[in-house]
Protein backbone atom coordinates (compact mmCIF):
# COMPACT_ATOMS: atom_id res chain seq x y z
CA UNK A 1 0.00 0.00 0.00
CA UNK A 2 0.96 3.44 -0.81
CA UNK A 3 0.40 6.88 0.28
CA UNK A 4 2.17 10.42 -1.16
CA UNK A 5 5.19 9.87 1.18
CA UNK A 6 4.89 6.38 2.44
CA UNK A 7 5.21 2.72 1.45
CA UNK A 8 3.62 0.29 3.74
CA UNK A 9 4.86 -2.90 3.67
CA UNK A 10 4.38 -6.38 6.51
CA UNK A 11 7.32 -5.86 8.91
CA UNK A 12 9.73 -8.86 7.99
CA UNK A 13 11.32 -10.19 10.95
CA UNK A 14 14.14 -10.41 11.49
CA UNK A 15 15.31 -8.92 8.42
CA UNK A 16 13.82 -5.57 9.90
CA UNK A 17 15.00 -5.65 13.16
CA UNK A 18 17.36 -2.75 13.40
CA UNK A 19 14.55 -0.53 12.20
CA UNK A 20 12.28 -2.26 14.55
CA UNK A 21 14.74 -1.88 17.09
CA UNK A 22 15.54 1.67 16.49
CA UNK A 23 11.65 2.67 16.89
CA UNK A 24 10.72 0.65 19.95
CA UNK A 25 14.22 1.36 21.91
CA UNK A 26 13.13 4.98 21.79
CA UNK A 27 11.60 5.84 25.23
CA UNK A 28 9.41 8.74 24.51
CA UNK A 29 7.67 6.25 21.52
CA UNK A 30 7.37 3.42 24.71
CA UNK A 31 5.95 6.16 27.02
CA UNK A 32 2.45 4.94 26.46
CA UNK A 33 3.09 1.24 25.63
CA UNK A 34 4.93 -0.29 28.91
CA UNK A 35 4.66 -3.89 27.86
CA UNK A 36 6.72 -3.09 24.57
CA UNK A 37 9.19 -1.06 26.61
CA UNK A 38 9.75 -3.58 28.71
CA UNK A 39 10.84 -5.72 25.95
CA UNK A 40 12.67 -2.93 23.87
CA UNK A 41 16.05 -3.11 26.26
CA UNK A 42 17.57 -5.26 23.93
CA UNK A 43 17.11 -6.47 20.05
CA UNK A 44 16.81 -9.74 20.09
CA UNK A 45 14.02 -9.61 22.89
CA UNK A 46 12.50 -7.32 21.15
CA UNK A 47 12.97 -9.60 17.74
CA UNK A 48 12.54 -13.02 19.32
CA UNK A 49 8.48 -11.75 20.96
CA UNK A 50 7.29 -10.29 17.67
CA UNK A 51 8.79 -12.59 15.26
CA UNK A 52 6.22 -14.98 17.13
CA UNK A 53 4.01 -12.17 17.94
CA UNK A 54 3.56 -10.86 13.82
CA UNK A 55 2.98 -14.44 12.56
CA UNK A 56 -0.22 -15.12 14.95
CA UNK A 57 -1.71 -11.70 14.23
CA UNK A 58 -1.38 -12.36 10.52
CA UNK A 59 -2.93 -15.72 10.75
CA UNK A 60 -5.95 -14.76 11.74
CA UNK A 61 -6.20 -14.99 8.24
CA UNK A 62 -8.67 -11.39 8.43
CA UNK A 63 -6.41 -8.94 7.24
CA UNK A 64 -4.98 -7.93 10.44
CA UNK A 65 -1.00 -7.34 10.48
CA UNK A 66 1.58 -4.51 11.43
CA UNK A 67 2.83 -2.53 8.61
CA UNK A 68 6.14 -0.86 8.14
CA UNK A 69 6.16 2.70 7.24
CA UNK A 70 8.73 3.62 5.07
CA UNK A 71 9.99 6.86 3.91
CA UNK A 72 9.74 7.20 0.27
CA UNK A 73 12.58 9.59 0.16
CA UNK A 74 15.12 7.98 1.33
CA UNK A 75 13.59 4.45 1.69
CA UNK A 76 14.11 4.22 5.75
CA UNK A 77 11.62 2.95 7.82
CA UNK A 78 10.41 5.17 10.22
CA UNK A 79 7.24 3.48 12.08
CA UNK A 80 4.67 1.25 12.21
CA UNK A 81 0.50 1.31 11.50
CA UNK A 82 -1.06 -1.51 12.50
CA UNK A 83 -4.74 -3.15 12.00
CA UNK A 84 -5.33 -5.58 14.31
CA UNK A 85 -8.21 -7.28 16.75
CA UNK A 86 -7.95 -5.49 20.24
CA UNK A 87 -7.28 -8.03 23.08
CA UNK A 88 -9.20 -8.27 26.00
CA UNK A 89 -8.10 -7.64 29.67
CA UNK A 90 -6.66 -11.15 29.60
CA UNK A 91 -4.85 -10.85 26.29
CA UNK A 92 -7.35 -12.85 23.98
CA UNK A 93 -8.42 -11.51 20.59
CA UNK A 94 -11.39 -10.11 20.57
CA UNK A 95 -13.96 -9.28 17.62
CA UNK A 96 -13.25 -5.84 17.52
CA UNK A 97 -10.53 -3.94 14.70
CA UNK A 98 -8.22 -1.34 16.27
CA UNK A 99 -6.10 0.81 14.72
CA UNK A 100 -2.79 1.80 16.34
CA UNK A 101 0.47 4.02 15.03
CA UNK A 102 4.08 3.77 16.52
CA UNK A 103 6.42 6.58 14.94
CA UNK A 104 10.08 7.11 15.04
CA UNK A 105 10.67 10.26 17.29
CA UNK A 106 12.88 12.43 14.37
CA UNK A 107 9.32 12.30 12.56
CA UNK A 108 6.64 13.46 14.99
CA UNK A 109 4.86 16.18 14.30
CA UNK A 110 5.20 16.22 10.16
CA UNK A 111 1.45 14.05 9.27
CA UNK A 112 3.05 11.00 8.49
CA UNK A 113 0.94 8.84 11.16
CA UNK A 114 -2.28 10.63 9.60
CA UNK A 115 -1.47 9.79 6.49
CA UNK A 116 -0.75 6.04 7.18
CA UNK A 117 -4.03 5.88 9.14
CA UNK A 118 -6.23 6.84 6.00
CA UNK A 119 -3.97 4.20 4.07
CA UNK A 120 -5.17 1.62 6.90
CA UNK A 121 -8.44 3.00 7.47
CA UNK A 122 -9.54 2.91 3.77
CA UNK A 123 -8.21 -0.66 3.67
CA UNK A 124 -9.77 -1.89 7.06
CA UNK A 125 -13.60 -0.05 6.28
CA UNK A 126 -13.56 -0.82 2.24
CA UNK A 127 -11.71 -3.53 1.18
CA UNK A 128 -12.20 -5.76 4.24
CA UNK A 129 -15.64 -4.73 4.95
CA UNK A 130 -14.97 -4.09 8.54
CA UNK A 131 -18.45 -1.82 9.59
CA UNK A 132 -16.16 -0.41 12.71
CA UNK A 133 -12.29 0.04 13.92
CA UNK A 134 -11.34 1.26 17.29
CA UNK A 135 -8.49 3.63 18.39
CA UNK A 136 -7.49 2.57 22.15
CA UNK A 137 -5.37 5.70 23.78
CA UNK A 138 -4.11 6.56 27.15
CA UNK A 139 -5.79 9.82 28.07
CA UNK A 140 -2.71 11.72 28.88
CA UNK A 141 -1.45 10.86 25.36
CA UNK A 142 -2.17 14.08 23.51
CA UNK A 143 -0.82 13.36 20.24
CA UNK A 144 -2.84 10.56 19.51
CA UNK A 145 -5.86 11.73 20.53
CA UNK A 146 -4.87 14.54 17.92
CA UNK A 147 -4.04 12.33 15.42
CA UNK A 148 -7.99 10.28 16.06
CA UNK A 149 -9.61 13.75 15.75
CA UNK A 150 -7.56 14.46 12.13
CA UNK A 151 -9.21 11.17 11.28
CA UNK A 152 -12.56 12.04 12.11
CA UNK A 153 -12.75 9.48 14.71
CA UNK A 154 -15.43 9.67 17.16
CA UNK A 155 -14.60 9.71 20.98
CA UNK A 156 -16.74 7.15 22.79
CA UNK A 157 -15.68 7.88 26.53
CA UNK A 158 -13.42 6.08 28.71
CA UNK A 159 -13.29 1.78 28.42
CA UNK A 160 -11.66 -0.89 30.53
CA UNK A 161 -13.08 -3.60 27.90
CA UNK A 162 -9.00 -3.64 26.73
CA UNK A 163 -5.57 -4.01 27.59
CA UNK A 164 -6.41 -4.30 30.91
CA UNK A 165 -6.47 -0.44 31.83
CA UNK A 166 -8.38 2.40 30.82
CA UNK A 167 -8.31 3.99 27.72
CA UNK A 168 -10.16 6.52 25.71
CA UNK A 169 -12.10 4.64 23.13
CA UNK A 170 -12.04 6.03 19.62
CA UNK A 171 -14.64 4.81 16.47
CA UNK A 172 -15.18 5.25 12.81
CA UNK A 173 -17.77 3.77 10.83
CA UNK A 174 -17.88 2.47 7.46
């Protein structure tokens, strides 16, 4: 998939996971996602959870994966959008499609997770028919919540249906 800036391609562990590395390592991109911090100290951690992680999401076998986000000026890859089923409090898939973003910290602030998102949310609402995808953020994350509202998203209040915390719950409707 393509955008004006961006190719988005499956992450390909572990031939990707420097740039993998290089996102997740980044403690102001972990601030809001503890469990992936906690696994970010070192690269092959990091590697050896999602190169088992990756492989279950995509066989699902409904479309769900985590794409890479690459740069299509100099071909680096500088993040990740993902389309996925939201787990419950235990961990466990559940029906529901979220979308989530994960951007290298030299390219905050310049549109690029907006304009991945309408790759992803064109993909999740047309060509796989989904009729709703979620946006789970942590309320004191301002830039995301941002980056829902560019999308149109509609807030839906505060949920402890995922992740096991709470979250502001984001929606948008085929």
């Amino acid at each position: 998939m393509k955008s004006d800036r961006l190719i988005l391609r499956p992450w390909q562990l572990p031939a990707d996971k420097e740039s993998f590395f290089q996102i997740y390592q980044n403690s102001e991109v972990t601030y809001f996602l503890p469990r992936i911090r906690q696994l970010a100290t070192d690269i092959e951690s990091l590697n050896a959870h999602f190169s088992v992680r990756l492989p279950t999401i995509r066989n699902q076998g409904n479309g769900s994966d985590w794409w890479a986000m690459i740069d299509r000026k100099n071909n680096q890859i500088i993040g990740s959008i993902i389309l996925q089923n939201l787990p419950d409090n235990h961990g466990y898939p559940t029906p529901d499609s979220e979308i989530g973003w994960h951007l290298r910290r030299d390219y905050w602030g310049q549109g690029y997770i907006t304009e991945a998102a309408k790759v992803i949310l064109e993909y999740g609402l047309i060509t796989l028919q989904l009729p709703i995808i979620y946006a789970v953020v942590n309320p004191d994350n301002y830039r995301s919540i941002r980056v829902t509202e560019r999308l149109g998203m509609q807030s839906m209040g505060l949920t402890n249906k995922y992740y096991d915390t709470e979250a502001l719950l984001f929606s948008i409707e085929a």
